[in-house]
C-alpha atoms as a PDB file:
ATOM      1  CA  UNK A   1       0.000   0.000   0.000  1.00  0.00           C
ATOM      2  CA  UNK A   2       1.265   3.636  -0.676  1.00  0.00           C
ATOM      3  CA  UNK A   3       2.215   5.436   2.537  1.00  0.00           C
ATOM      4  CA  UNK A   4      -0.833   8.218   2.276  1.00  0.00           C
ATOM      5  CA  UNK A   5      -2.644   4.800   2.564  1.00  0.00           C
ATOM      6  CA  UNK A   6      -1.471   3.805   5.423  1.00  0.00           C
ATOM      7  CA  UNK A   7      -1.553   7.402   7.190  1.00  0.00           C
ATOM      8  CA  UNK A   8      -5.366   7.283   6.147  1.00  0.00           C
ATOM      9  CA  UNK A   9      -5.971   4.429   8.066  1.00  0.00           C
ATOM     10  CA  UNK A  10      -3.819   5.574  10.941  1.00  0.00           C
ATOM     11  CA  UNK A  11      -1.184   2.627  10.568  1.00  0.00           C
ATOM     12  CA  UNK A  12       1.801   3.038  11.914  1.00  0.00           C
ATOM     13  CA  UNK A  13       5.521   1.938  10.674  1.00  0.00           C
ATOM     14  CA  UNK A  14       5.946  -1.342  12.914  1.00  0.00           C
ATOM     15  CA  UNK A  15       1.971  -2.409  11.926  1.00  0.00           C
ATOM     16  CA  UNK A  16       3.218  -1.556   8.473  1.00  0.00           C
ATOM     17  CA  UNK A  17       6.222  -3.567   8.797  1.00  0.00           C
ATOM     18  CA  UNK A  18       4.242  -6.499  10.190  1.00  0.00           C
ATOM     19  CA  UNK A  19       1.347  -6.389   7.330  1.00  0.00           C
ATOM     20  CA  UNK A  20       4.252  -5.796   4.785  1.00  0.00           C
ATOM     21  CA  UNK A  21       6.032  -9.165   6.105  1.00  0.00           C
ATOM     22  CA  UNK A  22       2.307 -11.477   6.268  1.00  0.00           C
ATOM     23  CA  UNK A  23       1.236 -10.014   2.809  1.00  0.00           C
ATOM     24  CA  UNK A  24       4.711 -11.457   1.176  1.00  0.00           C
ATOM     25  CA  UNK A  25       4.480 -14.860   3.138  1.00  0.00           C
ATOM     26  CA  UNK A  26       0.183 -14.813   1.900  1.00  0.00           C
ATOM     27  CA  UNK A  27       1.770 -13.988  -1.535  1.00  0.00           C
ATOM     28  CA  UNK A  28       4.356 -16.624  -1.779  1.00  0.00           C
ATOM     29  CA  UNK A  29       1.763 -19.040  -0.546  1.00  0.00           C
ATOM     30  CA  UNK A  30      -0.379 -18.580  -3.382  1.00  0.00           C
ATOM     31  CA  UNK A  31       2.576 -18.529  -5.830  1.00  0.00           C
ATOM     32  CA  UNK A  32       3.407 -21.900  -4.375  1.00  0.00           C
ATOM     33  CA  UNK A  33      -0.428 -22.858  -4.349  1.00  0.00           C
ATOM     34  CA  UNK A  34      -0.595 -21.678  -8.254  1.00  0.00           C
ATOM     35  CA  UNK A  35       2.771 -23.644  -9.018  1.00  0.00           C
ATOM     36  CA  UNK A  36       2.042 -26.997  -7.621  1.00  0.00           C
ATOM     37  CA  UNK A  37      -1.463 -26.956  -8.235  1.00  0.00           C
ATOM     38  CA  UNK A  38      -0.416 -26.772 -12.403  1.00  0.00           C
ATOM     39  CA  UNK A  39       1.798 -29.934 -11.406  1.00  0.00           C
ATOM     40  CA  UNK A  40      -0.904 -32.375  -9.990  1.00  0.00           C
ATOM     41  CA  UNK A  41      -3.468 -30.738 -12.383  1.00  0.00           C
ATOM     42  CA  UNK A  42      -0.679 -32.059 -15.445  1.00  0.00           C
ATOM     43  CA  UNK A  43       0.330 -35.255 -13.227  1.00  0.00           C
ATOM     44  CA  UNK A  44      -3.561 -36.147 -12.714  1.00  0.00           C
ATOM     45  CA  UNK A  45      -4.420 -35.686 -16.294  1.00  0.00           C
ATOM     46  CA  UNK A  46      -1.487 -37.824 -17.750  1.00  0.00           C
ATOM     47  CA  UNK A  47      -2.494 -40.436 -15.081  1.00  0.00           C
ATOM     48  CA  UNK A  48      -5.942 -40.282 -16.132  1.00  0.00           C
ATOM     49  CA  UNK A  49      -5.179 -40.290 -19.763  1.00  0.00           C
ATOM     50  CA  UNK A  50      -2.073 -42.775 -20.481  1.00  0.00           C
ATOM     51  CA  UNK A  51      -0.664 -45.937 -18.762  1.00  0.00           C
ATOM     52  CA  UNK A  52       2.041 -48.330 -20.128  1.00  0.00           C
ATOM     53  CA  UNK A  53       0.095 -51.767 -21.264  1.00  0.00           C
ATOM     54  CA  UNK A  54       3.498 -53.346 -22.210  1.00  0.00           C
ATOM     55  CA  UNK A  55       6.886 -52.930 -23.191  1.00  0.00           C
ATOM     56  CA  UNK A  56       6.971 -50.066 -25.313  1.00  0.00           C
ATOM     57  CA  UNK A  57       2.991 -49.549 -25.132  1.00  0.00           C
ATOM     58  CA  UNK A  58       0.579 -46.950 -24.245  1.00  0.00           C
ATOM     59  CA  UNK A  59      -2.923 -46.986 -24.223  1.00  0.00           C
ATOM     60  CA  UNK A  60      -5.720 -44.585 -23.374  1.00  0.00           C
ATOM     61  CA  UNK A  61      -7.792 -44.618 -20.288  1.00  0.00           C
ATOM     62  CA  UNK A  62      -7.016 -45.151 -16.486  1.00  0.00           C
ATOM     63  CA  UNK A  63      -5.425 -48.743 -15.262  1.00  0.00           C
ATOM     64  CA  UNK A  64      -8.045 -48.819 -12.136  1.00  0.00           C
ATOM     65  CA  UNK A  65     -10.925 -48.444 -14.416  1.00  0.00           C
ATOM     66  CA  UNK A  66      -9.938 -51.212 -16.877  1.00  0.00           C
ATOM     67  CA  UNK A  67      -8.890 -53.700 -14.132  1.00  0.00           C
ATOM     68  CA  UNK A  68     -12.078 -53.155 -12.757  1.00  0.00           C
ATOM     69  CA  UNK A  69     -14.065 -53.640 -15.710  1.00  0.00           C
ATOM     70  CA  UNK A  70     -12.049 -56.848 -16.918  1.00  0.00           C
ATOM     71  CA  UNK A  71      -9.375 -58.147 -15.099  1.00  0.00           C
ATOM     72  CA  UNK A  72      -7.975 -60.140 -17.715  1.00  0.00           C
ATOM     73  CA  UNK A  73      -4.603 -62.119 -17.594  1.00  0.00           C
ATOM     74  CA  UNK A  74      -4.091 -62.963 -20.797  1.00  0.00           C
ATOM     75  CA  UNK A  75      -1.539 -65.825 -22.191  1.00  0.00           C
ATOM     76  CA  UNK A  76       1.385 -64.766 -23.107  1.00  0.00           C
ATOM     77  CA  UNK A  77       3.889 -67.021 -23.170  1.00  0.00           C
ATOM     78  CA  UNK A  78       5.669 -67.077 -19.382  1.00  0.00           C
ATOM     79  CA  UNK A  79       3.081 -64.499 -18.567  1.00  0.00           C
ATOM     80  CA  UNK A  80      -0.791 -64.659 -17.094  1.00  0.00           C
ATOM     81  CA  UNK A  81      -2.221 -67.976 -16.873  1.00  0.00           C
ATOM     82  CA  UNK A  82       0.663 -69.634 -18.437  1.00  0.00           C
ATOM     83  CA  UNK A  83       3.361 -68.587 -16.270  1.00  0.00           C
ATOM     84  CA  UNK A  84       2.473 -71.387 -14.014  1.00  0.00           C
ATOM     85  CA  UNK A  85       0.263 -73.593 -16.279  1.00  0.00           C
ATOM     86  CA  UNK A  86       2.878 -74.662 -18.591  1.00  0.00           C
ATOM     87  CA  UNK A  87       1.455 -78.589 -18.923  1.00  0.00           C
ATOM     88  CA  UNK A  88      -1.512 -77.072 -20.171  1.00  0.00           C
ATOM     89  CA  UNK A  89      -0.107 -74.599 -22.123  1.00  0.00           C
ATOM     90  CA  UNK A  90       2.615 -76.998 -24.199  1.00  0.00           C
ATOM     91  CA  UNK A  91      -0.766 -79.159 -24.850  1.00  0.00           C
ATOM     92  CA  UNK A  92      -2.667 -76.217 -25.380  1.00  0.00           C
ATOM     93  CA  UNK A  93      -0.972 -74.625 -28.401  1.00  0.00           C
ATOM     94  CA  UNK A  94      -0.962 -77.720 -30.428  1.00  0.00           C
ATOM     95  CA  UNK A  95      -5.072 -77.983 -30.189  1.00  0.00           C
ATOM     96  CA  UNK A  96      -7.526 -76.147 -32.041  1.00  0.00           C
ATOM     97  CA  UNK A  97      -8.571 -73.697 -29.510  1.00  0.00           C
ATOM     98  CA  UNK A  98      -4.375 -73.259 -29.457  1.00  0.00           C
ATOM     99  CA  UNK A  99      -4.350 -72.644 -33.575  1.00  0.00           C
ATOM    100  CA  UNK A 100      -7.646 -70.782 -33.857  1.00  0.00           C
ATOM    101  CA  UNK A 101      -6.586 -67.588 -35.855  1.00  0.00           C
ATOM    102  CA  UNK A 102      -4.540 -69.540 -38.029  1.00  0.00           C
ATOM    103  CA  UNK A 103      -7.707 -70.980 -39.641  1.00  0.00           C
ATOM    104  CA  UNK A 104      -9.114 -67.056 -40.208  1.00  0.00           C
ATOM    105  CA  UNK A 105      -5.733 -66.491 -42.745  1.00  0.00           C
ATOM    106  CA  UNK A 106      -5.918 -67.119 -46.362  1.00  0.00           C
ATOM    107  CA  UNK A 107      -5.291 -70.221 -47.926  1.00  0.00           C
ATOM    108  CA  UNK A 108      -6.227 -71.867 -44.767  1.00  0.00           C
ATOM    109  CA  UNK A 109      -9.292 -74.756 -44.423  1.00  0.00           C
ATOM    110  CA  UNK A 110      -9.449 -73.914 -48.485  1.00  0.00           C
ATOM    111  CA  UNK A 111     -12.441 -76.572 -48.875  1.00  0.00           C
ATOM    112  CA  UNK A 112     -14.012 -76.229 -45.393  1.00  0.00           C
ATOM    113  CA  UNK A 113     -14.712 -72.689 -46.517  1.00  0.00           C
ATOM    114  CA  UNK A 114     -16.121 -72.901 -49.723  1.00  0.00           C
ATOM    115  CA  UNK A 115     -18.388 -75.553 -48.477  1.00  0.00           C
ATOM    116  CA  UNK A 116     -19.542 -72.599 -45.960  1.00  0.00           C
ATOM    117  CA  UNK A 117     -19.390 -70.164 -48.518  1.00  0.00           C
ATOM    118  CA  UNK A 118     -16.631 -68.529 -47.705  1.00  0.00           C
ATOM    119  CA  UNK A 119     -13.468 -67.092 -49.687  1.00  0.00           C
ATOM    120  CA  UNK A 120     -10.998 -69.116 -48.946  1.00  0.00           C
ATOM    121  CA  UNK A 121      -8.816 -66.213 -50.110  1.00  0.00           C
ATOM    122  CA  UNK A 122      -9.703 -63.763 -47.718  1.00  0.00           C
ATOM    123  CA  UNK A 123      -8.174 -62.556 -44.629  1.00  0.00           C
ATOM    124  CA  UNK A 124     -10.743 -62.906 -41.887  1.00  0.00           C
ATOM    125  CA  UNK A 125      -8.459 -62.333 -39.157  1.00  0.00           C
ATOM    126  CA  UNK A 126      -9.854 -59.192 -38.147  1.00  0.00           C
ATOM    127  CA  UNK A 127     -13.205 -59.724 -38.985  1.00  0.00           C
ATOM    128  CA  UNK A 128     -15.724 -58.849 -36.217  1.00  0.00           C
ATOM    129  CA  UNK A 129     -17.567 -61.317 -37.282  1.00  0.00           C
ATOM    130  CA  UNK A 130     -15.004 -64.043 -36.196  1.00  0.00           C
ATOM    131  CA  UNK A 131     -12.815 -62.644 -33.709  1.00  0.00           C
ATOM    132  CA  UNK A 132     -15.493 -63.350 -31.386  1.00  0.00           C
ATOM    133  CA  UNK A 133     -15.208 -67.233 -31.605  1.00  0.00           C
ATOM    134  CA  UNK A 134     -11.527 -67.492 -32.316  1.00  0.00           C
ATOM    135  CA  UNK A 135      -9.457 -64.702 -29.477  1.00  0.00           C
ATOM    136  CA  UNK A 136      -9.885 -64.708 -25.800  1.00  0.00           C
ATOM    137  CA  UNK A 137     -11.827 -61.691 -24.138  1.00  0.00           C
ATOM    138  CA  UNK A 138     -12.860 -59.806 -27.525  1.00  0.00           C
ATOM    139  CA  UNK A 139     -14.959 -56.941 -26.669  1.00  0.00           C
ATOM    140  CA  UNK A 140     -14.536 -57.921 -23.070  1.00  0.00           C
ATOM    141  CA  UNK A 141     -11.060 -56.393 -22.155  1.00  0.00           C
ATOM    142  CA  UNK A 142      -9.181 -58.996 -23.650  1.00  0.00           C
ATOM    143  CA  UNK A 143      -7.743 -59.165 -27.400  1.00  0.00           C
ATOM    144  CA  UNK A 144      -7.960 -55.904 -29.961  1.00  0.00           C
ATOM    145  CA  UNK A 145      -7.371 -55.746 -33.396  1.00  0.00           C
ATOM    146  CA  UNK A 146      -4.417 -53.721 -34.513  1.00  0.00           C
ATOM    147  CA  UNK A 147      -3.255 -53.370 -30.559  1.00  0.00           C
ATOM    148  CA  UNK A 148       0.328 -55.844 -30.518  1.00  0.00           C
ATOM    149  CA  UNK A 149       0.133 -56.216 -26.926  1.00  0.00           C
ATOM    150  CA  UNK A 150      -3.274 -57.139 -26.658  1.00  0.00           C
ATOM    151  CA  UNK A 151      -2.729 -59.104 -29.383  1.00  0.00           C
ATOM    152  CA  UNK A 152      -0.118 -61.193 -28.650  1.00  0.00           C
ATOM    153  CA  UNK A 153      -1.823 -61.721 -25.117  1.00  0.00           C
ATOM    154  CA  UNK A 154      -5.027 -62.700 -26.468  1.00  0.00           C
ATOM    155  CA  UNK A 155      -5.303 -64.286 -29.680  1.00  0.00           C
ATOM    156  CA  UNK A 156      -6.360 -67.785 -30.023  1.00  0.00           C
ATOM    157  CA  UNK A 157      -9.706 -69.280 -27.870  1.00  0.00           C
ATOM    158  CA  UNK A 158      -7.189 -69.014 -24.684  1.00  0.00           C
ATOM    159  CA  UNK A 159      -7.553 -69.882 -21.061  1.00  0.00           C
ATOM    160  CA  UNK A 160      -9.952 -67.101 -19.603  1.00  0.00           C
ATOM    161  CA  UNK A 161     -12.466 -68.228 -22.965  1.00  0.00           C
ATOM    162  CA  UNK A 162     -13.473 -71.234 -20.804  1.00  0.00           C
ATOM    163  CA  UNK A 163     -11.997 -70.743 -17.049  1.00  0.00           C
ATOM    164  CA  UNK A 164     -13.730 -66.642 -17.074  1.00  0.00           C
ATOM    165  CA  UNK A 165     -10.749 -63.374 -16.361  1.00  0.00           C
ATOM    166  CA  UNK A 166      -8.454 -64.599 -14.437  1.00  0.00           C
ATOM    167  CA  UNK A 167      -7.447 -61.662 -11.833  1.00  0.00           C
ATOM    168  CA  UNK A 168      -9.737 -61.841  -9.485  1.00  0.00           C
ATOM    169  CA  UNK A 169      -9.508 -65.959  -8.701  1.00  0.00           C
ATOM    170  CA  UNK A 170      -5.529 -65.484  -9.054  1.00  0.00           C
ATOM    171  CA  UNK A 171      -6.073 -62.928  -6.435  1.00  0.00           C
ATOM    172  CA  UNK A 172      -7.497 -65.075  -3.488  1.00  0.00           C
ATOM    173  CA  UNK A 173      -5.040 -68.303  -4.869  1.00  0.00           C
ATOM    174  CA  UNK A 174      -2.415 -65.495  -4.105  1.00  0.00           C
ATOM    175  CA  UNK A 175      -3.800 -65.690  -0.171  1.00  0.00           C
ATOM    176  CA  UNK A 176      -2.499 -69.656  -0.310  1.00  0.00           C
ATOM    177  CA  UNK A 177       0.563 -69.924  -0.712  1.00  0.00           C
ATOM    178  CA  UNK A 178       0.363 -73.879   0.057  1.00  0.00           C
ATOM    179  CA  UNK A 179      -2.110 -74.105  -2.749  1.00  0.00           C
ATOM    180  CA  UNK A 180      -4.985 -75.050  -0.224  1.00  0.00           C
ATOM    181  CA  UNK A 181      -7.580 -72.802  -1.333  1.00  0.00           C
ATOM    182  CA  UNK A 182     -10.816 -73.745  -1.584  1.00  0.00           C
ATOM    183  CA  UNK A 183     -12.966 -74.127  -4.532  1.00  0.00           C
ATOM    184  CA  UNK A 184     -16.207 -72.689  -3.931  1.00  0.00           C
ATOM    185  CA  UNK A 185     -13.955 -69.581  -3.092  1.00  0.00           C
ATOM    186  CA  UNK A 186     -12.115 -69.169  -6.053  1.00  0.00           C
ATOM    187  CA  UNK A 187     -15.293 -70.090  -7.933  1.00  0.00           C
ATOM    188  CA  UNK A 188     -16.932 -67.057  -6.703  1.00  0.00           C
ATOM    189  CA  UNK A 189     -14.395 -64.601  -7.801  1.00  0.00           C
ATOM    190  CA  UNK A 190     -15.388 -65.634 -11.185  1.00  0.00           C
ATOM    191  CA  UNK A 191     -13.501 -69.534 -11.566  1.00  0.00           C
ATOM    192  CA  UNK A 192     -15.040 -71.693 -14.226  1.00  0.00           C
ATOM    193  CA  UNK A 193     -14.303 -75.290 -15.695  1.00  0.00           C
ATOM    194  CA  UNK A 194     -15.447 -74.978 -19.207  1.00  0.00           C
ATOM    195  CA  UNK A 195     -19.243 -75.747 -18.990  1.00  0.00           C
ATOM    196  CA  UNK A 196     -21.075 -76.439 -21.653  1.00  0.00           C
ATOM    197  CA  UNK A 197     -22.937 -73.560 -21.988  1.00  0.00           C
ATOM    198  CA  UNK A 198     -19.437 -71.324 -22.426  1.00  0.00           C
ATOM    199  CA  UNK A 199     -18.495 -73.502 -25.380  1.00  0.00           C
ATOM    200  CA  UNK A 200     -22.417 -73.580 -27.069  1.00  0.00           C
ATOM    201  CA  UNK A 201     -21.223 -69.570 -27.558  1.00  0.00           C
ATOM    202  CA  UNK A 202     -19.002 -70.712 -30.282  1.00  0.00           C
ATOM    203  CA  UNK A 203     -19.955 -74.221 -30.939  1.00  0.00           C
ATOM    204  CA  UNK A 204     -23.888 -73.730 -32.143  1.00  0.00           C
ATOM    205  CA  UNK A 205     -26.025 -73.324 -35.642  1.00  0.00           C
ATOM    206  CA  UNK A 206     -24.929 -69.879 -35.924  1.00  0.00           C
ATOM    207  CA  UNK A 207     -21.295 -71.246 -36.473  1.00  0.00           C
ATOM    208  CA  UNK A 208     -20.608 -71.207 -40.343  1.00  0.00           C
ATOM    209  CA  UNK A 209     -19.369 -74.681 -39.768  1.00  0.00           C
ATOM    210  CA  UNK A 210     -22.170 -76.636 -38.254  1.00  0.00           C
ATOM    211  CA  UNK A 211     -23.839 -79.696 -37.948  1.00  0.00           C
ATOM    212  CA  UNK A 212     -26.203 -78.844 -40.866  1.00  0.00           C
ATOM    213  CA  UNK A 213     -23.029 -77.979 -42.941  1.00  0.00           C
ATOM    214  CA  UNK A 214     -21.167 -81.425 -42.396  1.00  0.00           C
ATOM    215  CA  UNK A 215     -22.055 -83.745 -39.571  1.00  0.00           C
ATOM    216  CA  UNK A 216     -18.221 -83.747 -38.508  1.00  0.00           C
ATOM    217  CA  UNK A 217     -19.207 -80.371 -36.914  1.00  0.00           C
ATOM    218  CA  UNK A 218     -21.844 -81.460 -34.542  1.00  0.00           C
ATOM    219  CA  UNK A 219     -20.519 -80.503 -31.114  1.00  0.00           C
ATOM    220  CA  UNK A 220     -18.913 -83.294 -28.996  1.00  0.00           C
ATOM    221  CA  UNK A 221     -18.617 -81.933 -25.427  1.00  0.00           C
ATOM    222  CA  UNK A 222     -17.047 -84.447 -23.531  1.00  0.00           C
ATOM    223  CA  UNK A 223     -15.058 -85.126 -26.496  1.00  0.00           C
ATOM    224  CA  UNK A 224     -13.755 -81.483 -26.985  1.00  0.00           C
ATOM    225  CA  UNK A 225     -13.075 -80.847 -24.058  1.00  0.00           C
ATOM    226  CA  UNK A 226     -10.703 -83.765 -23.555  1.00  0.00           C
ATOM    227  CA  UNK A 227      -8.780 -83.236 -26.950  1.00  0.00           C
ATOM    228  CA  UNK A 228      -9.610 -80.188 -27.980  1.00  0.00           C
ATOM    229  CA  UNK A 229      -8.347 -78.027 -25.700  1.00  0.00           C
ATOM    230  CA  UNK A 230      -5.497 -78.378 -23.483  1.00  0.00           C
ATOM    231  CA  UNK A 231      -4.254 -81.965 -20.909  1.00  0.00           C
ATOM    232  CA  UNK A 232      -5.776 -82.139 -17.705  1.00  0.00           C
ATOM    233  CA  UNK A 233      -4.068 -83.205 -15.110  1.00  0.00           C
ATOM    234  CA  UNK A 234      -4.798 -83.615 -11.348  1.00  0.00           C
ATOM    235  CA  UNK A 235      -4.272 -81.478  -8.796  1.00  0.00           C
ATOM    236  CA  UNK A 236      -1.606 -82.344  -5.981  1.00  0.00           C
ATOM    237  CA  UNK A 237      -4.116 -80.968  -3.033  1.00  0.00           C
ATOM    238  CA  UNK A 238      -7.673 -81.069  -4.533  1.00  0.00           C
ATOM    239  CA  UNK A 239      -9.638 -84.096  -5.722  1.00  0.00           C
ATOM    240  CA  UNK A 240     -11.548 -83.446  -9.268  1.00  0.00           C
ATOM    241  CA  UNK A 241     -14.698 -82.358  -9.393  1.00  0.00           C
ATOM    242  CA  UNK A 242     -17.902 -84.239  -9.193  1.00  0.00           C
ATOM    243  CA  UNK A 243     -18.718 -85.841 -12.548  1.00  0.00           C
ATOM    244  CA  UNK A 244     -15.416 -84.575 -13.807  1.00  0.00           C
ATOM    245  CA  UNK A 245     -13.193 -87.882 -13.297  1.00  0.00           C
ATOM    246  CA  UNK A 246     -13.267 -88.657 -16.976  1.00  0.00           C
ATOM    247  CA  UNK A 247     -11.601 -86.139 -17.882  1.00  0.00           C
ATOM    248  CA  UNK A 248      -8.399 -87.425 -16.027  1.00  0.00           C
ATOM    249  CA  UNK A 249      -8.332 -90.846 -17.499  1.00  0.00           C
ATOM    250  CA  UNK A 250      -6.217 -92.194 -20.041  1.00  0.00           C
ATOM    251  CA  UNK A 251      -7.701 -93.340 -23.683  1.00  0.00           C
END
C-alpha cells in the first residue's frame, strides 16, 4: 500500500512492517499454491489419460478403471495364466482352440470354406464377425485388433475363454501360498471349468461350420473338451470335481 494509505488508516511503521512481512508470506503461498497446483493438475491428467500396457505400449484410459471392468490375464507365453500352467499350455498350443486364428488367414481350411461359402482367399483375421469365436476376451477387455500387446496376449480361444478373467480368482489363490484354497472360493471370484454352456457360444447353428453344414461339426462336449483343448491333469491338493473324473483318465 502507498504510505498516504497507510496514514489514512492511521497505521503506523511497525503495523506496516508487520502487514508488509504477512502479505509477502500470503503472496508466496499462493505462488506456491498456483505452481504446484499446475503440477498435480498435469500429473492427474497424464495419469488419467495414459498408462504403459506393455513394453513399449501406451494406451488410453485409467489402469483402475480397466482392471475393474475386466481383469484379464491374458496368455502370453511365461506371462498370465501360463506362467504357471505350462502342462496345459505346451498341450494347449498344439489344439484347435491353441491354432484358432490360423484358420481365419488365407489359404487356410481352403475346402471347409467354400463348403460354408466362404473365400478361402480372404483374410478374416480381423473380422468382427469371427474374432469373437476365435481370441480370448474380444470386446470384453481382452484381445484388440491392430493393438500388438493385446494381441499377442489374447489371440487364439485361450484360457480365460473357458476358465472366465483370471485376476480376481488369481487374487485369493495369491492368499495360499500352500495351494490349499478352496474351490467354492475361487469359484466365486469368477472360476469356471469350461461348462457347456461357455463352449455352445461358439460351438452352435450360428457357427458357419455346423452340424447342418457337415455332420463332422456337430458338437462333442465331452469329447472337446478332452482333446480339444489343453491336458488335464490332477491337482496335488484337490480331488476333481464331481462328474469330472473322466476327464483325467487315459484313452
Amino acid at each position: 500500500m502507498q504510505q498516504t494509505e497507510w496514514n489514512r488508516l492511521g497505521v503506523g511503521a511497525g503495523q506496516q512492517s508487520t502487514h508488509n512481512a504477512g502479505l509477502l508470506n500470503c503472496m508466496e503461498s499462493h505462488r506456491f499454491a498456483i505452481r504446484f497446483g499446475i503440477k498435480a493438475a498435469i500429473a492427474l491428467g497424464l495419469a488419467a489419460g495414459f498408462w504403459m500396457v506393455g513394453a513399449g505400449e501406451w494406451s488410453a484410459g485409467p489402469p483402475a478403471i480397466e482392471a475393474a471392468r475386466t481383469r484379464m490375464m491374458g496368455h502370453a507365453p511365461k506371462l498370465g495364466c501360463t506362467k504357471c500352467h505350462k502342462a496345459q499350455a505346451e498341450s494347449w498350443l498344439k489344439s484347435a482352440h491353441g491354432n484358432a486364428m490360423e484358420n481365419l488367414k488365407p489359404g487356410k481350411k481352403t475346402e471347409e470354406k467354400q463348403k460354408a461359402d466362404l473365400d478361402p482367399k480372404k483374410d478374416y483375421s480381423a473380422d468382427p464377425d469371427c474374432l469373437g469365436c476365435h481370441t480370448t476376451g474380444y470386446k470384453e477387455g481382452g484381445y484388440v485388433a491392430g493393438n500388438s500387446v493385446k494381441e499377442q496376449n489374447f489371440a487364439n480361444v485361450g484360457c480365460e475363454t473357458c476358465h472366465g478373467a483370471g485376476g480376481d480368482y488369481q487374487e485369493v489363490k495369491k492368499r495360499y501360498p500352500n495351494d490349499d484354497w478352496a474351490r467354492e472360493e475361487i469359484v466365486s471370484a469368477g472360476m469356471k471349468y469350461g461348462d457347456k454352456e461357455i463352449c455352445e457360444k461358439c460351438h452352435n447353428k450360428d457357427s458357419p461350420f455346423n452340424a447342418e453344414l457337415d455332420p463332422k461339426y456337430a458338437f462333442d462336449y465331452k469329447g472337446m473338451l478332452k482333446k480339444g483343448t489343453h491336458k488335464h491333469t490332477k491337482l496335488d491338493k484337490h480331488a476333481p470335481r464331481k462328474d469330472s473324473e473322466w476327464l483325467y483318465k487315459e484313452d
